[in-house]
C-alpha atoms as a PDB file:
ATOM      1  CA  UNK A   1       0.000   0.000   0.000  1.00  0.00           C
ATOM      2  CA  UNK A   2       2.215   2.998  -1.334  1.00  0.00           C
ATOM      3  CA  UNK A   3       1.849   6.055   0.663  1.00  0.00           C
ATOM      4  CA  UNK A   4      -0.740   5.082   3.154  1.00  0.00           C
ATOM      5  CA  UNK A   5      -0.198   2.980   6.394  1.00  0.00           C
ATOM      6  CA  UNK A   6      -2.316   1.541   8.422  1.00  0.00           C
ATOM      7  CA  UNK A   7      -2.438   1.277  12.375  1.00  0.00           C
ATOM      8  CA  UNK A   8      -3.404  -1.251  14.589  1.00  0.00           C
ATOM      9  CA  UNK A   9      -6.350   0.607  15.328  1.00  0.00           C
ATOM     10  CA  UNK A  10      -7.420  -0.528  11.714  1.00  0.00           C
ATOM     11  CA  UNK A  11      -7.996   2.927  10.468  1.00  0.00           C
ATOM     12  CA  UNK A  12      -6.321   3.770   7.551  1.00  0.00           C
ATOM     13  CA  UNK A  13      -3.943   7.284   6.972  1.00  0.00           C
ATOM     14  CA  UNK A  14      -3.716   9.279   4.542  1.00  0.00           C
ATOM     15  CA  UNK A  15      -0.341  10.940   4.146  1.00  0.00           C
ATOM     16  CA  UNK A  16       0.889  13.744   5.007  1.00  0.00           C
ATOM     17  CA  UNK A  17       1.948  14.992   0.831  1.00  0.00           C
ATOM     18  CA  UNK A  18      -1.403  14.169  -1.514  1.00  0.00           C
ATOM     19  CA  UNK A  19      -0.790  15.746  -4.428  1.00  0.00           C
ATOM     20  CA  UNK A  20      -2.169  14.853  -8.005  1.00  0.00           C
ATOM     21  CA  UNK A  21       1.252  12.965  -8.271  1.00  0.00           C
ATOM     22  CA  UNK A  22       0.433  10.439  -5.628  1.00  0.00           C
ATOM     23  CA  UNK A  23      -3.324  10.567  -5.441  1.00  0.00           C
ATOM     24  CA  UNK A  24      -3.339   7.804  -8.578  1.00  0.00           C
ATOM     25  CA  UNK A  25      -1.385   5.401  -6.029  1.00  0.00           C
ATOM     26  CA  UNK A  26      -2.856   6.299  -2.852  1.00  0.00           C
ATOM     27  CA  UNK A  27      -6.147   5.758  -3.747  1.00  0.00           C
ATOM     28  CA  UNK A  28      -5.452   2.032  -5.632  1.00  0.00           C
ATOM     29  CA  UNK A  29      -3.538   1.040  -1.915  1.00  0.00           C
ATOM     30  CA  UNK A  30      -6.388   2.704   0.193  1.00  0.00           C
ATOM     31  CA  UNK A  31      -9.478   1.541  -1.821  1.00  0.00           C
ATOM     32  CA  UNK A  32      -7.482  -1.787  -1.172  1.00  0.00           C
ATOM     33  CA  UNK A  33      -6.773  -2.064   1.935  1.00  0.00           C
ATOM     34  CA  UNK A  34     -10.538  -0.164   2.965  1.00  0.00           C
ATOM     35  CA  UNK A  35     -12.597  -3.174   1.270  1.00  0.00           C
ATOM     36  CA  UNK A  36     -10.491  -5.449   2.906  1.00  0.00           C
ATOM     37  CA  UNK A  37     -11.314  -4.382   5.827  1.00  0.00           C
ATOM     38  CA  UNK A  38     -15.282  -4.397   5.103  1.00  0.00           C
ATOM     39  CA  UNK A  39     -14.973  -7.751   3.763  1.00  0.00           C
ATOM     40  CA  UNK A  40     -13.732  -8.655   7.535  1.00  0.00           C
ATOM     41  CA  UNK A  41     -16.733  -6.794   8.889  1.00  0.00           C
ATOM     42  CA  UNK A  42     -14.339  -4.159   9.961  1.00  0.00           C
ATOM     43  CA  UNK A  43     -15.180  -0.362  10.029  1.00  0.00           C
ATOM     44  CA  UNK A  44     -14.002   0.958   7.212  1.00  0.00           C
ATOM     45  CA  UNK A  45     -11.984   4.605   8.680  1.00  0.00           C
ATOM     46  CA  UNK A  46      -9.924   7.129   7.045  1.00  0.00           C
ATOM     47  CA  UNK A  47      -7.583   9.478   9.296  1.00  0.00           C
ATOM     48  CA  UNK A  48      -7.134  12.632   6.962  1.00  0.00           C
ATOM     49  CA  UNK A  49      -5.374  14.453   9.882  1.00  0.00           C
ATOM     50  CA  UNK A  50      -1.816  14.182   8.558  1.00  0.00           C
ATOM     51  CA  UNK A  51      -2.639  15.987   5.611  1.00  0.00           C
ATOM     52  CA  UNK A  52      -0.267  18.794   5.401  1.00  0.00           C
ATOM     53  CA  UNK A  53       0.692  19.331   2.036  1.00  0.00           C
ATOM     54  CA  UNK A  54      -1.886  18.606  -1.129  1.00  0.00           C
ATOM     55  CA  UNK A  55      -4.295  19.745  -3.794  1.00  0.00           C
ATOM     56  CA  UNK A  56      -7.719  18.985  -4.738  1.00  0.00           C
ATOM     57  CA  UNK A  57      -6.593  15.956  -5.781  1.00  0.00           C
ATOM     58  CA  UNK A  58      -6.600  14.725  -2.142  1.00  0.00           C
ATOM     59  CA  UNK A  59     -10.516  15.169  -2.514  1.00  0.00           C
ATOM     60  CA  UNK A  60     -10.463  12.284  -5.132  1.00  0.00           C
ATOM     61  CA  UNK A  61      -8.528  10.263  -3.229  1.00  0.00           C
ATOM     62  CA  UNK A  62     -11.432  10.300  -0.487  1.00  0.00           C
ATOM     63  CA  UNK A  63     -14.167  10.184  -2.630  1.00  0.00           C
ATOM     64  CA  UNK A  64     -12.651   7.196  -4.649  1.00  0.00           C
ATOM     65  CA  UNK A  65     -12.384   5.618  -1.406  1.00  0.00           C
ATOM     66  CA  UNK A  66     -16.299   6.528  -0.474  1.00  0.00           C
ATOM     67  CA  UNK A  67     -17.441   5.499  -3.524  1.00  0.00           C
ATOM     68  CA  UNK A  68     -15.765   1.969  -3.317  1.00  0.00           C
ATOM     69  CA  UNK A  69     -16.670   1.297   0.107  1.00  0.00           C
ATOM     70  CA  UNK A  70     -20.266   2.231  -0.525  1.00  0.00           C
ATOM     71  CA  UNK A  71     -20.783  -0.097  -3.656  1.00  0.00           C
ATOM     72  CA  UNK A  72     -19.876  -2.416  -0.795  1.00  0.00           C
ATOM     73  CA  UNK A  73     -22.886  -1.937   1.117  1.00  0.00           C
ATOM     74  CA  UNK A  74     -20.603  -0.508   4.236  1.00  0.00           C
ATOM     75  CA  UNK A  75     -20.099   3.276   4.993  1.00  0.00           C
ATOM     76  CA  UNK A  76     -16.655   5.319   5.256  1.00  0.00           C
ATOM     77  CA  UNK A  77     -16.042   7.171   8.383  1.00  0.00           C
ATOM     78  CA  UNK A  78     -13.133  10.195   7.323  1.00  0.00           C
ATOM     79  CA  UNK A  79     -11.709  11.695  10.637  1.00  0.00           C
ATOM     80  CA  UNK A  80      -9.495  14.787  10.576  1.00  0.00           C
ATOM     81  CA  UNK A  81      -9.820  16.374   7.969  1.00  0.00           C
ATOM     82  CA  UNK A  82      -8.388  19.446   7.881  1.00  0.00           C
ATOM     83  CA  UNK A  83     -10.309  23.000   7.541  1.00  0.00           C
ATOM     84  CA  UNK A  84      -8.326  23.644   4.135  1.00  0.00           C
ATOM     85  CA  UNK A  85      -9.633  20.145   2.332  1.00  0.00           C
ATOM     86  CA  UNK A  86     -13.704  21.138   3.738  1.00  0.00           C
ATOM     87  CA  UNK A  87     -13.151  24.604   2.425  1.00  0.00           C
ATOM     88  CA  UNK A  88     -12.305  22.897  -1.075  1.00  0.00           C
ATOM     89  CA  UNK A  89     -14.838  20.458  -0.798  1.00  0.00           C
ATOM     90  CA  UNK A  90     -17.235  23.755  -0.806  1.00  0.00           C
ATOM     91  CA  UNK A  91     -15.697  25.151  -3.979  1.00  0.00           C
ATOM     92  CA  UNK A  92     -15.876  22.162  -5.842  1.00  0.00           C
ATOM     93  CA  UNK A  93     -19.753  21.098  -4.974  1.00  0.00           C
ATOM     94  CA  UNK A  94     -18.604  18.231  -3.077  1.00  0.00           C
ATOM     95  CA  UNK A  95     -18.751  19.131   0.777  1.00  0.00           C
ATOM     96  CA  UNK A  96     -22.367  17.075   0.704  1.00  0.00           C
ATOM     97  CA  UNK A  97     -20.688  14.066   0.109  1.00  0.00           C
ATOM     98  CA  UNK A  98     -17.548  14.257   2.469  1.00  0.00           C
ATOM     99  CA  UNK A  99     -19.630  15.706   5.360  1.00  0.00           C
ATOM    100  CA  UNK A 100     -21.445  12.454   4.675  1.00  0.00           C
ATOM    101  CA  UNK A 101     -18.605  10.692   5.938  1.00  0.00           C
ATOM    102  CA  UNK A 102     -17.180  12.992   8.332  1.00  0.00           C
ATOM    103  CA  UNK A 103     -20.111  12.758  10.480  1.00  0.00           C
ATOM    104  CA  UNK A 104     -20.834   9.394  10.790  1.00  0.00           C
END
């Protein structure tokens, strides 16, 4: 899983540098490891909070991750996300979906 690690909490991180030139990679290893976990019966959670550094891009990488997990029948819970990445979701029409998952 390139770029992303996972804790023994079983919540996934995102790192702390998301840019467009990762987000391809990131999201393959997260979408990954996420449905593994929901084909354990495992929550599927995303820890944004180390997100320092990235672009819009870093919205596709959650939303990718969403999108799987829900075609799964389970529901993604995104902690931490900073004020920066909501503030984009606005502009780009997709704060709807993310505060879906942020407030679960």
């Amino acid at each position: 899983m390139s770029n992303a690690t996972l804790s023994s909490s079983a919540t996934l991180a995102l790192p702390a540098v998301l840019m467009q030139a990762q987000a391809q990679s990131v999201a393959d290893g997260l979408v990954q490891a996420l449905l593994a976990h929901v084909a354990k019966g495992s929550e599927a959670v995303l820890d944004a909070s180390a997100l320092s550094q990235f672009d819009s891009s870093a919205l596709a990488v959650v939303l990718a991750c969403r999108r799987a997990v829900k075609a799964k029948g389970a529901h993604l819970r995104v902690t931490g996300l900073p004020a920066r990445a909501q503030a984009l979701a606005k502009v780009y029409g997709v704060a709807a979906l993310l505060d879906e998952a942020t407030h679960a």
